[in-house]
Protein backbone atom coordinates (compact mmCIF):
# COMPACT_ATOMS: atom_id res chain seq x y z
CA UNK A 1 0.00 0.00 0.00
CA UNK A 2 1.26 3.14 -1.07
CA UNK A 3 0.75 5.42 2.38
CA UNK A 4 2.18 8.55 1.53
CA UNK A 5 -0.55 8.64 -1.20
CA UNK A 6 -3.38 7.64 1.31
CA UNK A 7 -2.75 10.11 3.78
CA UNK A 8 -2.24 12.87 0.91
CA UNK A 9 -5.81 11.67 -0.32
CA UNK A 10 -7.36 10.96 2.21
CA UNK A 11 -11.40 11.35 2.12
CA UNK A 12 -13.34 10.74 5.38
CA UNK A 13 -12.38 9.09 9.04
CA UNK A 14 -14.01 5.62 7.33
CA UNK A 15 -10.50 4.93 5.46
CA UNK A 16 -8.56 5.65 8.71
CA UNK A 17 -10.54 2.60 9.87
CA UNK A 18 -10.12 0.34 6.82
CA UNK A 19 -6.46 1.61 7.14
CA UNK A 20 -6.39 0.17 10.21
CA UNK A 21 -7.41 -2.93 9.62
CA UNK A 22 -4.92 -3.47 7.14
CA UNK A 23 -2.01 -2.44 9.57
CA UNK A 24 -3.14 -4.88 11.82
CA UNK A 25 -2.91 -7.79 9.07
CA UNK A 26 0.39 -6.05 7.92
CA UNK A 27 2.10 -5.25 10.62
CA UNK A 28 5.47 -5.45 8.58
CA UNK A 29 4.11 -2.40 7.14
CA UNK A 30 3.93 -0.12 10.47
CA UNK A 31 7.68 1.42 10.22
CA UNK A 32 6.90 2.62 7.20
CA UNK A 33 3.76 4.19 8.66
CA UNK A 34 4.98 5.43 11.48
CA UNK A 35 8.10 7.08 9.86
CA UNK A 36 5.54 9.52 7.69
CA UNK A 37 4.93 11.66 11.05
CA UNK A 38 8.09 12.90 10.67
CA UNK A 39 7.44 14.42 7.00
CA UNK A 40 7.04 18.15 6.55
CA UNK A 41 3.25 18.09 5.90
CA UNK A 42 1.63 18.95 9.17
CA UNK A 43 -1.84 18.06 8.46
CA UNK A 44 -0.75 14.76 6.83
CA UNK A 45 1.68 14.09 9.75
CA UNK A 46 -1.05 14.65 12.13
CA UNK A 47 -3.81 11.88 10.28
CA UNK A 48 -0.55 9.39 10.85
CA UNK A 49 -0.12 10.14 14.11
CA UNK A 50 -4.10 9.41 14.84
CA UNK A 51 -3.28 6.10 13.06
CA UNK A 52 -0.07 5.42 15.21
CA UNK A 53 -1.85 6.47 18.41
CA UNK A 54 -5.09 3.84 17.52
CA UNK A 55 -2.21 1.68 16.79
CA UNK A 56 -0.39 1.97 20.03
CA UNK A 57 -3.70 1.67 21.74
CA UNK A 58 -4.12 -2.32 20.80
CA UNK A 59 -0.60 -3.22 20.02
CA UNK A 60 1.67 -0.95 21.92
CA UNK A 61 4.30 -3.28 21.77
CA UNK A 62 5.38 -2.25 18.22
CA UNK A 63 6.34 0.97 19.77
CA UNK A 64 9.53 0.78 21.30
CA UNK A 65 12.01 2.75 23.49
CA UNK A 66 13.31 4.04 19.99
CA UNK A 67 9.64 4.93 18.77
CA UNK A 68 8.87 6.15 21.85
CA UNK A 69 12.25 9.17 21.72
CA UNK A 70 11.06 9.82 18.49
CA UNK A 71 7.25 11.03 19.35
CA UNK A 72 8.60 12.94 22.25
CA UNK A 73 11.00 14.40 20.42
CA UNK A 74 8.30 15.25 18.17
CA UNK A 75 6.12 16.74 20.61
CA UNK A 76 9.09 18.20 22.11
CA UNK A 77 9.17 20.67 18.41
CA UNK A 78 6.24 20.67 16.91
CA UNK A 79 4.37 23.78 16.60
CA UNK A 80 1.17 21.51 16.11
CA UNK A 81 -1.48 21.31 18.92
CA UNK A 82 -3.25 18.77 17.64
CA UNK A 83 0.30 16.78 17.10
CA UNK A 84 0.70 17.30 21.14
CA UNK A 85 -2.19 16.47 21.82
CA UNK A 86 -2.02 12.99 19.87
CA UNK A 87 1.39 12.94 20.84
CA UNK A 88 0.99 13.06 24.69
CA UNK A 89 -2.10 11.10 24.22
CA UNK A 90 0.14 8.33 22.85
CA UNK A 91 3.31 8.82 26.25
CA UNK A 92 0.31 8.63 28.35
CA UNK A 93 0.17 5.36 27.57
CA UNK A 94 3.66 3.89 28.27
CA UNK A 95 5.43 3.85 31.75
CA UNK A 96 7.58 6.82 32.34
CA UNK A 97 10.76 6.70 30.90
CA UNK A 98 14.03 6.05 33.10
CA UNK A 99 15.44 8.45 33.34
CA UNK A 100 12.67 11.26 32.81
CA UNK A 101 13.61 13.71 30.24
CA UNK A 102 14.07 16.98 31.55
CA UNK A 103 13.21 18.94 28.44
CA UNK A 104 10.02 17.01 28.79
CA UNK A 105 9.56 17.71 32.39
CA UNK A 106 9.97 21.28 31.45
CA UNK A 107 7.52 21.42 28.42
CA UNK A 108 4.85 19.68 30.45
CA UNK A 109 5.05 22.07 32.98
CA UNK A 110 4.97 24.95 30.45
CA UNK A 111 2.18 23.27 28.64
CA UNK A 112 0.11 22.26 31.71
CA UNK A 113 0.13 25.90 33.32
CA UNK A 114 -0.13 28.35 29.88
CA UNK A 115 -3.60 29.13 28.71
CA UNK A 116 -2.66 29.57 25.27
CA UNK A 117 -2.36 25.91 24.92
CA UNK A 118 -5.83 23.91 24.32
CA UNK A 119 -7.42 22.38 27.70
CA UNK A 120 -6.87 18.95 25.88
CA UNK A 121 -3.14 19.64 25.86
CA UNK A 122 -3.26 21.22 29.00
CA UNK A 123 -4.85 18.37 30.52
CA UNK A 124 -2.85 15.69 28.78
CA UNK A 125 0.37 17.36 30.13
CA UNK A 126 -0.89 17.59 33.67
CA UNK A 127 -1.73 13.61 33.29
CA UNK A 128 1.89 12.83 32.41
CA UNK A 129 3.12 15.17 34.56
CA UNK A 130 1.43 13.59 37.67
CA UNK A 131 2.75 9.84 36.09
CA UNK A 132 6.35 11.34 35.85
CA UNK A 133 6.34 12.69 39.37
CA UNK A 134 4.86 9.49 40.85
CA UNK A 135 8.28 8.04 40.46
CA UNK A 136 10.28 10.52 42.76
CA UNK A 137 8.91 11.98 45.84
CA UNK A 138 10.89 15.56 45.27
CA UNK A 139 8.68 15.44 42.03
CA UNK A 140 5.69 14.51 43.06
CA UNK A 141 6.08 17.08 45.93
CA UNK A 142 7.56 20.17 43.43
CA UNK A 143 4.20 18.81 41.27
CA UNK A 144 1.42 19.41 43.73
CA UNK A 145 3.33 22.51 45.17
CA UNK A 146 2.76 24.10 41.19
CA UNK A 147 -0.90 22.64 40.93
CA UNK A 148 -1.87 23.79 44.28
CA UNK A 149 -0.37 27.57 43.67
CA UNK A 150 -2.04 27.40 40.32
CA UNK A 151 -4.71 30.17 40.31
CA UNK A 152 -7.91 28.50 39.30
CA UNK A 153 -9.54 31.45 37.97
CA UNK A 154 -6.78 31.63 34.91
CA UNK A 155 -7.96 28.00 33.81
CA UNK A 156 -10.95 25.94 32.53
CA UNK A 157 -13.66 23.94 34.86
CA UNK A 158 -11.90 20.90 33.13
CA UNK A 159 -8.23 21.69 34.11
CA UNK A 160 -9.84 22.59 37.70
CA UNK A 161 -11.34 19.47 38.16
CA UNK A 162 -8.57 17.54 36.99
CA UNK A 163 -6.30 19.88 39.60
CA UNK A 164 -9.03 18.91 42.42
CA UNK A 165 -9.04 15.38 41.86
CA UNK A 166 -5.01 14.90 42.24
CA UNK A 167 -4.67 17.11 45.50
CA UNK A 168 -7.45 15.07 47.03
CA UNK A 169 -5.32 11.98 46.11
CA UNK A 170 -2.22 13.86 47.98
CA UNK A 171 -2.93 16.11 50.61
């Protein structure tokens, strides 16, 4: 299957599903899927990643460590909300890493606390956030010092909820 050409033509969320189907019977095929994120075309790069993420959903063993680098690299530059959003969606859904990036740590916390990013971002990044910190108790304790200063009047119902429902868990 030529992908490049069915992501360049692509005509309704229906063929992302029969695409899918065909991953899963070739899954020889996903490399070459997953290595058309990283093309220029933004919107194209972003249907792939939806693929990848659906992927990673029911197989995530066919990403590994090295996949893994490259999405958060990827998240790490992209100018894309909708590629963060997919893309944290995805690290959400793997262990943290060992060691944590701290480029990562950094963005999340950037992403997490600045209303210019989307509240699905925003929440995504406080979700991985609160996984990374889990690991190390100066973390975890530097991560509910920033949620608990963070004035709730500068964010959505959604992020305050979300906020709520992690102190409760730790104080």
């Amino acid at each position: 299957m030529d992908y490049r050409t069915f992501f360049e033509n692509l005509q309704s969320r229906y063929s992302l599903e029969e695409l899918l189907l065909h991953i899963y019977h070739h899954p020889e095929d996903f490399d070459t899927l997953f290595n058309l994120i990283f093309e220029e075309n933004n919107k194209k790069a972003w249907r792939v990643l939806w693929a990848v993420e659906k992927v990673s959903q029911r197989n995530p063993e066919w990403l590994n460590q090295e996949k893994i680098g490259r999405i958060t690299n990827m998240v790490l530059t992209t100018r894309h909300q909708g590629m963060h959003r997919i893309g944290l969606s995805i690290l959400n859904s793997f262990p943290a890493p060992d060691p944590i990036n701290v480029d990562m740590l950094n963005a999340l916390y950037d992403w997490m606390l600045s209303p210019a990013f989307s509240i699905g971002v925003q929440s995504l990044a406080m979700k991985l956030l609160y996984k990374y910190a889990l690991t190390d108790e100066d973390l975890l304790r530097e991560f509910i010092i920033t949620l608990d200063q963070a004035d709730e009047n500068d964010y959505t119902a959604a992020f305050t909820a979300s906020k709520r429902n992690i102190l409760k868990k730790h104080c």
